[in-house]
C-alpha atoms as a PDB file:
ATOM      1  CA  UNK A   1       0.000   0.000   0.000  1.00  0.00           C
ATOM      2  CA  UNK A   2       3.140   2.336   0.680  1.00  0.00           C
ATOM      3  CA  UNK A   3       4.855   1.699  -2.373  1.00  0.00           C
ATOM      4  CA  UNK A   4       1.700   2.507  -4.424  1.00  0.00           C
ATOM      5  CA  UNK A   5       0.691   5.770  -2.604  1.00  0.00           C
ATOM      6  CA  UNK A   6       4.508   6.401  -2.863  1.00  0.00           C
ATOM      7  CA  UNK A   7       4.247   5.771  -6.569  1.00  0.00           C
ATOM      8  CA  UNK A   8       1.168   8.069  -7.457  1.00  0.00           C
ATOM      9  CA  UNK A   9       3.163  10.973  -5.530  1.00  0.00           C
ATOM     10  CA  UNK A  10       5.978  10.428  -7.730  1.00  0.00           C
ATOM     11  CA  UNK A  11       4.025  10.228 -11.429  1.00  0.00           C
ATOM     12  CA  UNK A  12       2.021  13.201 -10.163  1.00  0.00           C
ATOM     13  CA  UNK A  13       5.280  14.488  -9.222  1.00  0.00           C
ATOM     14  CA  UNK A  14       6.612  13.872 -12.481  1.00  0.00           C
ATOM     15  CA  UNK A  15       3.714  15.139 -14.264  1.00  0.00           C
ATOM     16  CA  UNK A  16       3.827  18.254 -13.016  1.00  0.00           C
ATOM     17  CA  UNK A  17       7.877  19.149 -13.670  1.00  0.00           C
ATOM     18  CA  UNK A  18       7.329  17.683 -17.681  1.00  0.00           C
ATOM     19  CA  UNK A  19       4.262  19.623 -18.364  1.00  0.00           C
ATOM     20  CA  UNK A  20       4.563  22.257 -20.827  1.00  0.00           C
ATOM     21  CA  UNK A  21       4.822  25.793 -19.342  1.00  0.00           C
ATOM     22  CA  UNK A  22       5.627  23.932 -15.433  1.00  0.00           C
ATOM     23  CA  UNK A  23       8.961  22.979 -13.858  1.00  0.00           C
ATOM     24  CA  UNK A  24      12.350  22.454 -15.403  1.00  0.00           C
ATOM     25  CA  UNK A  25      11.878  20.605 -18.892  1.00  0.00           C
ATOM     26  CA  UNK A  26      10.434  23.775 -20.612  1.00  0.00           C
ATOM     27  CA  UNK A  27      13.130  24.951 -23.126  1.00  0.00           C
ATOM     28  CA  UNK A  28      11.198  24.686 -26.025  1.00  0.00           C
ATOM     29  CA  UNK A  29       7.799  26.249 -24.933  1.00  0.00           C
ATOM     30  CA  UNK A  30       9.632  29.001 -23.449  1.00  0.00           C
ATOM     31  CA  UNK A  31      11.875  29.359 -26.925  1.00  0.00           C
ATOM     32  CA  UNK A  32       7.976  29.971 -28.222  1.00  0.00           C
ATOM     33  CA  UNK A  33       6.614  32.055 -25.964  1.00  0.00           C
ATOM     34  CA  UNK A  34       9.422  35.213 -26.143  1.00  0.00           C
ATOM     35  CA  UNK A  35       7.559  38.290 -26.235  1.00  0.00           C
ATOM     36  CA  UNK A  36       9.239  39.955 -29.450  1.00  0.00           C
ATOM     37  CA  UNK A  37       9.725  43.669 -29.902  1.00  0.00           C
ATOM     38  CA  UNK A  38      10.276  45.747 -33.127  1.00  0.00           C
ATOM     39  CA  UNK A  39      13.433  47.580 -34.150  1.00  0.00           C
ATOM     40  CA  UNK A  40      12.222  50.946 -33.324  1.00  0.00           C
ATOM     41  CA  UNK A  41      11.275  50.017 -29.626  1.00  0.00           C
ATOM     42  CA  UNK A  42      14.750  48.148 -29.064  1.00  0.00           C
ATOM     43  CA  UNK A  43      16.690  50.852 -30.335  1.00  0.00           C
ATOM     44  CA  UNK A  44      14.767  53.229 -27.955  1.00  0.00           C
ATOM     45  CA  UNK A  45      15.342  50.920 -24.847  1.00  0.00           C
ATOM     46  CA  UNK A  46      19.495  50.971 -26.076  1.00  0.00           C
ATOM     47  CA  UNK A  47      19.239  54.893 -26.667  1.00  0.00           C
ATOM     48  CA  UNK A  48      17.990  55.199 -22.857  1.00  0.00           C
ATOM     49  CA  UNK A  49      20.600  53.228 -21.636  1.00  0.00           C
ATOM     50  CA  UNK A  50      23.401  54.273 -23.381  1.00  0.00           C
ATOM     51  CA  UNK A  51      23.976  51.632 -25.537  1.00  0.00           C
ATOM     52  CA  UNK A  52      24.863  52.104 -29.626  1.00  0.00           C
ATOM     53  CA  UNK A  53      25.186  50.140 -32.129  1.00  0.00           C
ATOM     54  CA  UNK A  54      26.292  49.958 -35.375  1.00  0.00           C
ATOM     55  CA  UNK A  55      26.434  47.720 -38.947  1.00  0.00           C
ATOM     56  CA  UNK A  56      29.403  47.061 -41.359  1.00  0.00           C
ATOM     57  CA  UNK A  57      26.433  48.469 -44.336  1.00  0.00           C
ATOM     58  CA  UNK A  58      25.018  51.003 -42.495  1.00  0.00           C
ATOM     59  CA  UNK A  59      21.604  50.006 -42.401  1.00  0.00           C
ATOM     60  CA  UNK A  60      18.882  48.082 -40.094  1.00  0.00           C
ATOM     61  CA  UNK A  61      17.520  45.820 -42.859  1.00  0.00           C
ATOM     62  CA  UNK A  62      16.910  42.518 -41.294  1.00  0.00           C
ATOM     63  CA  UNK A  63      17.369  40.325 -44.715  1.00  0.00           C
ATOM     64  CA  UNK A  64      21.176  42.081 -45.113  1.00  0.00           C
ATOM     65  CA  UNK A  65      23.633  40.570 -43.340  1.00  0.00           C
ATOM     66  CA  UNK A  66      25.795  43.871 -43.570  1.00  0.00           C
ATOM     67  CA  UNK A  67      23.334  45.522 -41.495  1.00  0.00           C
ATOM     68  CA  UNK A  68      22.120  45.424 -37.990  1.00  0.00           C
ATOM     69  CA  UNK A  69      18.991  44.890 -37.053  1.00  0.00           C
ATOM     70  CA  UNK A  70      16.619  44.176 -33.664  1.00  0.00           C
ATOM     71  CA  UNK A  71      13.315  43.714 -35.362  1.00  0.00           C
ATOM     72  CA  UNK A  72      11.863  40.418 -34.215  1.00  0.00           C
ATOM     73  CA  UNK A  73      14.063  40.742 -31.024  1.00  0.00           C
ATOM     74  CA  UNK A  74      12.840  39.345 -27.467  1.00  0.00           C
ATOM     75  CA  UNK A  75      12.085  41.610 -25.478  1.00  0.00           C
ATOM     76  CA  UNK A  76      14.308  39.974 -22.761  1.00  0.00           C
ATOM     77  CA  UNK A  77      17.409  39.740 -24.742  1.00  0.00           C
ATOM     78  CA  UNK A  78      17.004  44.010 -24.991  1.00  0.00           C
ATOM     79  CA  UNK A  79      16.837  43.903 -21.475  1.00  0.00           C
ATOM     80  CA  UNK A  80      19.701  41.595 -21.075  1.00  0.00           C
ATOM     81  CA  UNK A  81      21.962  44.270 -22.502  1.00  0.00           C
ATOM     82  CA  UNK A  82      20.438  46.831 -20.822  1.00  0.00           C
ATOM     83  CA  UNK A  83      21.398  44.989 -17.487  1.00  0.00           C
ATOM     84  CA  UNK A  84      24.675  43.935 -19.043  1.00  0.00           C
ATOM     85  CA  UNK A  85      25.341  47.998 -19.698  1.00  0.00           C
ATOM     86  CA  UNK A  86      24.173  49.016 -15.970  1.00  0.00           C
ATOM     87  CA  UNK A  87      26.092  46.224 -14.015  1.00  0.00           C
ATOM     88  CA  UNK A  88      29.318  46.339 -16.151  1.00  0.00           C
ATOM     89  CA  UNK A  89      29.315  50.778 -16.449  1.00  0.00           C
ATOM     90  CA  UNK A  90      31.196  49.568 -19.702  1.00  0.00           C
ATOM     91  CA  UNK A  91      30.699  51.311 -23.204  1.00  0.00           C
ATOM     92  CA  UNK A  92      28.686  49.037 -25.146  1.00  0.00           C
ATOM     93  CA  UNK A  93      28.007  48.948 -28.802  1.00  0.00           C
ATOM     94  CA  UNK A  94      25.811  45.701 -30.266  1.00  0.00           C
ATOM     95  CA  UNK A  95      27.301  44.870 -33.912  1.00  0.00           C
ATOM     96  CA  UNK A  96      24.853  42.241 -34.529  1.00  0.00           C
ATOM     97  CA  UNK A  97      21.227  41.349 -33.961  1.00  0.00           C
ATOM     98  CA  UNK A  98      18.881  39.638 -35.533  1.00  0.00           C
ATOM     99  CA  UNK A  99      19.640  39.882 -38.801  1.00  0.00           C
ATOM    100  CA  UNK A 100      20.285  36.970 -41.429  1.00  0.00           C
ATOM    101  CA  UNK A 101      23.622  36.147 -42.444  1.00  0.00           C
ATOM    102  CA  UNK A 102      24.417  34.094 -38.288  1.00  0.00           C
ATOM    103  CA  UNK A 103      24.121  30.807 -37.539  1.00  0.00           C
ATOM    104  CA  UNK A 104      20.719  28.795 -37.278  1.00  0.00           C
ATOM    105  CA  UNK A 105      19.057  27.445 -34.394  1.00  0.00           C
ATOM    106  CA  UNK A 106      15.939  27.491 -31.357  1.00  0.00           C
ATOM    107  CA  UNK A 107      18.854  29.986 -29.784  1.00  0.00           C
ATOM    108  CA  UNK A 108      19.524  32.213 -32.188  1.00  0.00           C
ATOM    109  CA  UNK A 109      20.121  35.757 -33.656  1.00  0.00           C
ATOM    110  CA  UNK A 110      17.220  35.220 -36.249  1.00  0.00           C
ATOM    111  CA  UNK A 111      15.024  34.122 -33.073  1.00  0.00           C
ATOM    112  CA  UNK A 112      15.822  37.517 -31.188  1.00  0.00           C
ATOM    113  CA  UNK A 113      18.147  35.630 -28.600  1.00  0.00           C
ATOM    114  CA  UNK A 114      21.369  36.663 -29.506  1.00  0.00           C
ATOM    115  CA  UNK A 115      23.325  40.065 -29.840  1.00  0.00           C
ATOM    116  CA  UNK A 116      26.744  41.009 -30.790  1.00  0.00           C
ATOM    117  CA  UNK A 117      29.020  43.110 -28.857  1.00  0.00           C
ATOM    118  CA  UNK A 118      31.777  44.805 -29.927  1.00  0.00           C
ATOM    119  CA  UNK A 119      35.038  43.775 -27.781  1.00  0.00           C
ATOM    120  CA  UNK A 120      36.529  46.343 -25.165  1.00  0.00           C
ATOM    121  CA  UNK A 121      38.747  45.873 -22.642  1.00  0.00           C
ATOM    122  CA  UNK A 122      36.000  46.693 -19.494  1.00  0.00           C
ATOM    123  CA  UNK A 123      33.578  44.438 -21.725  1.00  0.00           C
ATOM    124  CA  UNK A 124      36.517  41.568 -21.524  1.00  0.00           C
ATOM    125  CA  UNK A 125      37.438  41.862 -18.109  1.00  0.00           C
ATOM    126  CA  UNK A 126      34.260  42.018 -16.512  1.00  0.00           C
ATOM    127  CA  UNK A 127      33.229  38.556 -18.069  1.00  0.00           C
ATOM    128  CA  UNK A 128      36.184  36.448 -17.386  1.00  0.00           C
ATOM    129  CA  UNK A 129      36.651  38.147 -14.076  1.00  0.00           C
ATOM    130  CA  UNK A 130      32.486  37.525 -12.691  1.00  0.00           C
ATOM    131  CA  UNK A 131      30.940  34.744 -14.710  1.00  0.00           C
ATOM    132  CA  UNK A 132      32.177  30.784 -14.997  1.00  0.00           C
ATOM    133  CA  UNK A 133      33.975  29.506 -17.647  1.00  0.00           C
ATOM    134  CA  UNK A 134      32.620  26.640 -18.900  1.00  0.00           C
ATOM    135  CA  UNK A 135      34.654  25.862 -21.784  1.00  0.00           C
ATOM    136  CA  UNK A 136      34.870  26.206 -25.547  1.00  0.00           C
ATOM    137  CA  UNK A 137      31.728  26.034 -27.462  1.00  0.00           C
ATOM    138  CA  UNK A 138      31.703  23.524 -30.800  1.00  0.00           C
ATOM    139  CA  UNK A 139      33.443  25.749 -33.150  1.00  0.00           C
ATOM    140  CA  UNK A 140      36.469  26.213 -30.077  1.00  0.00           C
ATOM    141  CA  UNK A 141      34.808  29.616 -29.058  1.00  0.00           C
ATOM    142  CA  UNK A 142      35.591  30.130 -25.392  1.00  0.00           C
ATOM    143  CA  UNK A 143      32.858  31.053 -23.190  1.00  0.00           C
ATOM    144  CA  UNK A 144      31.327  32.033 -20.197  1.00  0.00           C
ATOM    145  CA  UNK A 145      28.085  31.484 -18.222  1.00  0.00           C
ATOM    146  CA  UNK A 146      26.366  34.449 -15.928  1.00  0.00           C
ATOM    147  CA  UNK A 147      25.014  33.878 -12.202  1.00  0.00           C
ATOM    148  CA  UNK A 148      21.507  34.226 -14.394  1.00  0.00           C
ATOM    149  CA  UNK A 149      22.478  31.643 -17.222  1.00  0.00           C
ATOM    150  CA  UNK A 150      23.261  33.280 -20.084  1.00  0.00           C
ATOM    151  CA  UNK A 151      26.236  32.707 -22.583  1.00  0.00           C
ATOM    152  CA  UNK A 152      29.131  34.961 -23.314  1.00  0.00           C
ATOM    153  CA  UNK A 153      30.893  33.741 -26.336  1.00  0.00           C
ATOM    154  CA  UNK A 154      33.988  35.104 -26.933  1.00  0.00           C
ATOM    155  CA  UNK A 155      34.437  34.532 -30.923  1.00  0.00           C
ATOM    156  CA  UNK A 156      37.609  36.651 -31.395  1.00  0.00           C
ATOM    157  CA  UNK A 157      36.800  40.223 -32.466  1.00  0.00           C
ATOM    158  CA  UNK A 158      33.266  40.078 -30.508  1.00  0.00           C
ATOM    159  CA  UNK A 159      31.358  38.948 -28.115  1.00  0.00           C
ATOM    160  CA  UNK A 160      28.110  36.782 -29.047  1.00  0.00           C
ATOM    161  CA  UNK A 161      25.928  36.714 -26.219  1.00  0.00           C
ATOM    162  CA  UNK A 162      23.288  34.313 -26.039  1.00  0.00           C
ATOM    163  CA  UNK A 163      20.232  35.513 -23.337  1.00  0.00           C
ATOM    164  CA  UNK A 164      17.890  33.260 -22.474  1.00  0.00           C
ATOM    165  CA  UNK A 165      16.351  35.687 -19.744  1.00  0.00           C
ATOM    166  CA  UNK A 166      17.005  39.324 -19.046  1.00  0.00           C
ATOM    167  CA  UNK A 167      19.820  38.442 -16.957  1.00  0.00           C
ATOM    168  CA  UNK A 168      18.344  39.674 -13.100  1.00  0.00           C
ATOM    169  CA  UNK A 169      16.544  42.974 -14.720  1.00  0.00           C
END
């Protein structure tokens, strides 16, 4: 009689944590349900903060890859830099958004969950010296993981942050 009653517990336990929108297995309905903003509102929230940005073409055309663009972008991944800008005090400037032209994927650029930032020394330090390294990423990228979870990527001449929540806003 234990054993059963101790059973039911644990499928209702079980359940609950797999259901979609509940408890830890919900990377893929939460990939769906990003609120997305438009270019004009993330560009306000980086003007307010501080933050520029810029594109090798000069233009915000999301179907260039010269340009840089933050139409389609969640609306956490905004405020991930925005929180990146006001803990680090660094100058940032995002280089890419979600334009095409990056790599695929549920995590990606295209998807709104990824920005490009410029390298700087202050940028640089304050990663390696607060987040964990957790080692190099497929293509040998290193990279870094915040208290919050997101991924700092450092691919060279940038950093390619991947925010899968606004990072403590």
């Amino acid at each position: 009689m234990r054993i059963r009653s101790a059973l039911g517990t644990l499928t209702l336990l079980a359940a609950t944590l797999l259901a979609p929108g509940f408890g830890v297995l919900t990377a893929a309905s939460d990939a769906q349900a990003a609120t997305r903003i438009s270019h004009a509102t993330a560009t306000s929230m980086f003007r307010s903060s501080g933050i520029t940005w810029s594109s090798s073409g000069g233009c915000s055309d999301r179907n260039r890859p010269t340009c840089t663009s933050f139409e389609q972008l969640n609306l956490d991944t905004a405020k991930g830099a925005q929180t990146l800008k006001s803990a680090t005090g660094c100058a940032l400037n995002i280089t890419g958004g979600t334009e095409t032209g990056h790599a695929g994927g549920t995590y990606s650029h295209w998807n709104g969950y990824k920005l490009d930032f410029g390298k700087s020394t202050c940028v640089t330090n304050y990663v390696k010296n607060t987040f964990t390294y957790i080692g190099p990423r497929g293509d040998g990228a290193p990279q870094w993981r915040s208290g919050s979870g997101n991924v700092y990527a450092d691919e060279g001449n940038h950093w390619d942050v991947t925010y899968y929540n606004c990072g403590g806003c």
